[in-house]
Structures are given as C-alpha cells and as structure tokens.
Protein backbone atom coordinates (compact mmCIF):
# COMPACT_ATOMS: atom_id res chain seq x y z
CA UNK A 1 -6.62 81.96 -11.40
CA UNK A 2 -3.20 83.63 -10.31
CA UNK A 3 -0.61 84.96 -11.99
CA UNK A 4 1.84 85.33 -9.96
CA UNK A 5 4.04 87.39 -12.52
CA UNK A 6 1.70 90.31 -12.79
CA UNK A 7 0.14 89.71 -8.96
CA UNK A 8 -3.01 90.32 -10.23
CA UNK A 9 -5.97 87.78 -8.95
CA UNK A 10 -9.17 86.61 -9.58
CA UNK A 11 -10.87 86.66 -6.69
CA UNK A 12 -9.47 88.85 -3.49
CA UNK A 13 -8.93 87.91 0.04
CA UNK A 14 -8.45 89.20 2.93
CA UNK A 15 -10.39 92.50 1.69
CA UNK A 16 -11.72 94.78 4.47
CA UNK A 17 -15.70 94.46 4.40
CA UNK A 18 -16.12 97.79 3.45
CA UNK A 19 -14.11 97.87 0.92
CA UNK A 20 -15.05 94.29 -0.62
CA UNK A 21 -18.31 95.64 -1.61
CA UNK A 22 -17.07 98.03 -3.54
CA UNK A 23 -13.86 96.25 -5.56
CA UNK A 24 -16.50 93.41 -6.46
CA UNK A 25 -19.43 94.56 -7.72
CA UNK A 26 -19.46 94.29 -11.40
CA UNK A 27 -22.13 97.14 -12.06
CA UNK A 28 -21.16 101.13 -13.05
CA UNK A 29 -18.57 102.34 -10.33
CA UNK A 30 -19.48 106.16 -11.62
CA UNK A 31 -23.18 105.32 -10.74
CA UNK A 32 -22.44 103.67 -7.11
CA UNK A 33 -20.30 106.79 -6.56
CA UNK A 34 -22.55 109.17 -7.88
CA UNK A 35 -25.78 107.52 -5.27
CA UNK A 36 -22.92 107.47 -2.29
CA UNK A 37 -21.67 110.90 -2.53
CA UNK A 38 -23.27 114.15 -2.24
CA UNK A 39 -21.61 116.11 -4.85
CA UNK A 40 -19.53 113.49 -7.68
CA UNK A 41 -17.29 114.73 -9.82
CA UNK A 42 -14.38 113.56 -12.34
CA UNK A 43 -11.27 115.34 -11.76
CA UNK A 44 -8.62 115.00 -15.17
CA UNK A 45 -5.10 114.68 -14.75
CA UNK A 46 -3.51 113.39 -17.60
CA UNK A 47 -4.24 111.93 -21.42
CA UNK A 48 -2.79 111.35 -24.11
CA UNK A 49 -0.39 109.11 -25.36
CA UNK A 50 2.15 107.05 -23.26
CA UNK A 51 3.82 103.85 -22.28
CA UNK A 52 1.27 100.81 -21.31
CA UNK A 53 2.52 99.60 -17.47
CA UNK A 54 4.37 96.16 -18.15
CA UNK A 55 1.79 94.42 -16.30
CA UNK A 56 -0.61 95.99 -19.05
CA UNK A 57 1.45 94.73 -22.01
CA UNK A 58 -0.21 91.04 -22.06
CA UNK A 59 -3.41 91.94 -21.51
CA UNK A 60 -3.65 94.47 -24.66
CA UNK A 61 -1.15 92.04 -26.92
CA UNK A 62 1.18 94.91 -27.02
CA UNK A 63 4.78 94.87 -27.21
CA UNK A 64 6.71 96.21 -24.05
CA UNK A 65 7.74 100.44 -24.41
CA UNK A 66 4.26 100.76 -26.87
CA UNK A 67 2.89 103.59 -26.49
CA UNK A 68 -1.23 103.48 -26.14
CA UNK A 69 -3.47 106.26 -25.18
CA UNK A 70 -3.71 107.00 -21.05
CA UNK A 71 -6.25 108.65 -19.35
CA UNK A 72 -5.82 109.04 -15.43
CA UNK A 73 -8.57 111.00 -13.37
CA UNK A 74 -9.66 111.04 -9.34
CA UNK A 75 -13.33 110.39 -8.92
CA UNK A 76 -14.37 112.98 -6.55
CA UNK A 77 -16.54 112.86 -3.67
CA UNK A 78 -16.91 116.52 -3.05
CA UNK A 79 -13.55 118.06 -2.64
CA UNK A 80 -12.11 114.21 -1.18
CA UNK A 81 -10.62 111.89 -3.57
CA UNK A 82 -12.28 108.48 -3.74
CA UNK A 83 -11.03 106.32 -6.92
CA UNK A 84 -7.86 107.00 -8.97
CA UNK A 85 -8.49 105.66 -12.27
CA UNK A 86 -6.24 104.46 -14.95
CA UNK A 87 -7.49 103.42 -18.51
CA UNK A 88 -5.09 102.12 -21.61
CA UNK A 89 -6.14 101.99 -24.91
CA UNK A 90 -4.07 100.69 -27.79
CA UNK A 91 -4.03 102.51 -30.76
CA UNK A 92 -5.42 100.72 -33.05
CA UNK A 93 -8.38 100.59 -30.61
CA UNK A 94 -8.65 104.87 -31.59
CA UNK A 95 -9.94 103.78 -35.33
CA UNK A 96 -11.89 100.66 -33.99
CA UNK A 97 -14.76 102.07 -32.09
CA UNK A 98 -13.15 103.67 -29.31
CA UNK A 99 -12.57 107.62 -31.23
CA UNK A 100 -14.88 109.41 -28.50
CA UNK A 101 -12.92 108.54 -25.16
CA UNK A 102 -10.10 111.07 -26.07
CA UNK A 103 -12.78 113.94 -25.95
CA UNK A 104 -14.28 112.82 -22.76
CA UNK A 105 -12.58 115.91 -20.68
CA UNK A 106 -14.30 115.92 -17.55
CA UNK A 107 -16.94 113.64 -18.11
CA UNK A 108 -17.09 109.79 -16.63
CA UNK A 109 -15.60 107.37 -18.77
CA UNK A 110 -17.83 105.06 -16.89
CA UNK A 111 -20.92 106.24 -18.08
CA UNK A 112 -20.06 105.89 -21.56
CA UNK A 113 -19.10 102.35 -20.91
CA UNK A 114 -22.45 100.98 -19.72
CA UNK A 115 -24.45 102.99 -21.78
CA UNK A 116 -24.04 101.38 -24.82
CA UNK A 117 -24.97 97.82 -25.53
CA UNK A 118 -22.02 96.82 -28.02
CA UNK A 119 -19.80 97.13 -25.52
CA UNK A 120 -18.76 93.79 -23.56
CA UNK A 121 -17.00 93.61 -20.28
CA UNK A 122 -14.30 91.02 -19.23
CA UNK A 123 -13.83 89.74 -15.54
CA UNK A 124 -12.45 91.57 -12.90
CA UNK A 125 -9.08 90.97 -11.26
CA UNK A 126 -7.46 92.58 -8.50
CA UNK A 127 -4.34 92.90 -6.24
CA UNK A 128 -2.80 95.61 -3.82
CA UNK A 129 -0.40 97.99 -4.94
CA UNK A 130 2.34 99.57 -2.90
CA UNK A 131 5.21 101.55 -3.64
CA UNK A 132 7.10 100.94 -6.73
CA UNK A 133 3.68 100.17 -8.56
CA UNK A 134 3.29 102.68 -11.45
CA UNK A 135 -0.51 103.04 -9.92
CA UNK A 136 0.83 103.50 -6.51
CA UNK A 137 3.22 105.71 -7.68
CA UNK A 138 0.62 108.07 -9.69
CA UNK A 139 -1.78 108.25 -6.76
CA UNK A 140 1.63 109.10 -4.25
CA UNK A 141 3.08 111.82 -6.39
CA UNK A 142 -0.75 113.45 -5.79
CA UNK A 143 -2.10 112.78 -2.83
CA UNK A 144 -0.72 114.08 0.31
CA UNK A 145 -1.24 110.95 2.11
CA UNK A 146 -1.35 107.63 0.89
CA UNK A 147 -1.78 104.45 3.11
CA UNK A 148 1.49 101.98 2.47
CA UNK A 149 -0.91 99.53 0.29
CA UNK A 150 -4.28 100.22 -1.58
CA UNK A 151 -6.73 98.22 -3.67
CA UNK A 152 -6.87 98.12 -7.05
CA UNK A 153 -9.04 96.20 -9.70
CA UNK A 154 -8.78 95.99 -13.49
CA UNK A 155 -11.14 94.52 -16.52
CA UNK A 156 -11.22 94.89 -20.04
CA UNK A 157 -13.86 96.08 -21.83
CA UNK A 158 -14.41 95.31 -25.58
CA UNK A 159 -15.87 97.02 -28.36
CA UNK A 160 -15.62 95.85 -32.11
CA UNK A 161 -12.85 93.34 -30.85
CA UNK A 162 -10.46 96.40 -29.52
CA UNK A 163 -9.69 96.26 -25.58
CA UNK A 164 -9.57 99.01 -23.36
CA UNK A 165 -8.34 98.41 -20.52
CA UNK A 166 -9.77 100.17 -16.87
CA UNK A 167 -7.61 99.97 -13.72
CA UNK A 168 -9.19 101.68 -10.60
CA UNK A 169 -7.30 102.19 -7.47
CA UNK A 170 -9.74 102.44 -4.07
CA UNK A 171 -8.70 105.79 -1.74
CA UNK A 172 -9.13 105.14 1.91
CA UNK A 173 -12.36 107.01 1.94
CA UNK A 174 -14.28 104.03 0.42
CA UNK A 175 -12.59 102.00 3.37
CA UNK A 176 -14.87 103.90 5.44
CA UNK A 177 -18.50 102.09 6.45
C-alpha cells in the first residue's frame, strides 16, 4: 500500500542493509538500542501540547491545526545521537488510557509500550524525509550535521481504542554495520 499523498509506504526499498534491519523489525527499538550500545540513554527535548504534522492528521482522525500532545527525544548511544523520536497523542487519548506518557521525563516511552499487554500495535510504514519535512526539520535545527535524506518509520499503537502515534527518524550512526 502507497499513499502517495503522505509518501509514507508499507514496505521500503532500496534501504541500505544496515539500516533495513533496524527500520523493520517490529520488536522494542529501546531494547535493540539498549543491547547495541554501551551506555543508552533518552535525551528530552520537547512535550507538551502542539500542532499534529499534516501527514499525522488522518492517521489520528484529527482535524488539520489540532493541537495533540508531542513528545520529541534523541535516543542516545553514549554521547552520539542514534534515533530522533516523535510521538502524537490526541487529547482525548490523555483521559483514555494514555495519562502516564506526559510524566515519562527521561524515561523510554518504548518500554512502557511493550510492557503492558493491553496495548496493541498497528503496522509499520516508512518513507525518507528531507528538508522541508517537519521531522527533518526538528532533527536539522539540532544536529550539527544531518545527511540530505534520512529514514523514518511510523505505527500506531492502541490502547482502550485511543491511538498514539510513534514516528522514529534513523541517525546515520545506525547506518553503520
């Protein structure tokens, strides 16, 4: 499946090997990170409440310009940036289940997610983001250098019928075998 209004895909091509492994596997991204890095760590940037990306609108059956709650965070491989993440959640999603991620500070949102049993995640998608992306554009106004074009998968995961939506964007260090 395709859409080519969003760009997102189902199933990638053309992704380098070592990369592929890690944009498809389906299992904790926190615990892959945590066994391929020496020291792990979740760095916060920003949460709270803002706009949903356009391209997140559908998804989450919200209107364009809602505002839903945002957390954005590196996952750190010692001192080296490895994943920017990106999660949405809509509102009503805050009184549905979903209270505890706003008090998650440093800790792996990831964690939380595959820990507990209720909650069920959607398939992956995935496309490359440049410049002009609102993900590109987070990762470029932090990082000193950012290749032209990076990876980036999303899925939904569901708890008491509320999505929340995760969106992680693959640094070049995970490019590296």
């Amino acid at each position: 499946m395709h859409d080519l209004r969003q760009g997102w895909i189902a199933h990638p091509l053309s992704i380098p090997r070592p990369l592929r492994h890690w944009l498809v596997d389906r299992g904790s991204l926190t615990q892959r990170l945590r066994s391929h890095c020496t020291d792990f760590r979740v760095m916060p940037l920003a949460t709270g409440l803002a706009r949903a990306h356009r391209d997140e609108c559908g998804l989450l059956a919200l209107a364009p310009q809602t505002h839903a709650y945002v957390r954005e965070v590196l996952l750190m491989c010692g001192n080296t940036p490895a994943v920017f993440a990106h999660s949405v959640l809509p509102l009503a999603g805050l009184r549905g289940g979903w209270h505890g991620i706003t008090g998650l500070g440093n800790r792996s949102l990831g964690e939380a997610l595959f820990r507990d049993p209720r909650i069920g995640r959607q398939a992956l998608s995935f496309r490359r983001v440049c410049g002009g992306h609102p993900l590109y554009d987070a990762v470029a106004t932090r990082l000193p250098e950012v290749p032209h074009r990076l990876w980036a998968r999303r899925s939904a995961f569901c708890l008491n019928g509320h999505p929340l939506l995760v969106t992680e964007v693959f640094l070049p260090l995970l490019e590296c075998p």
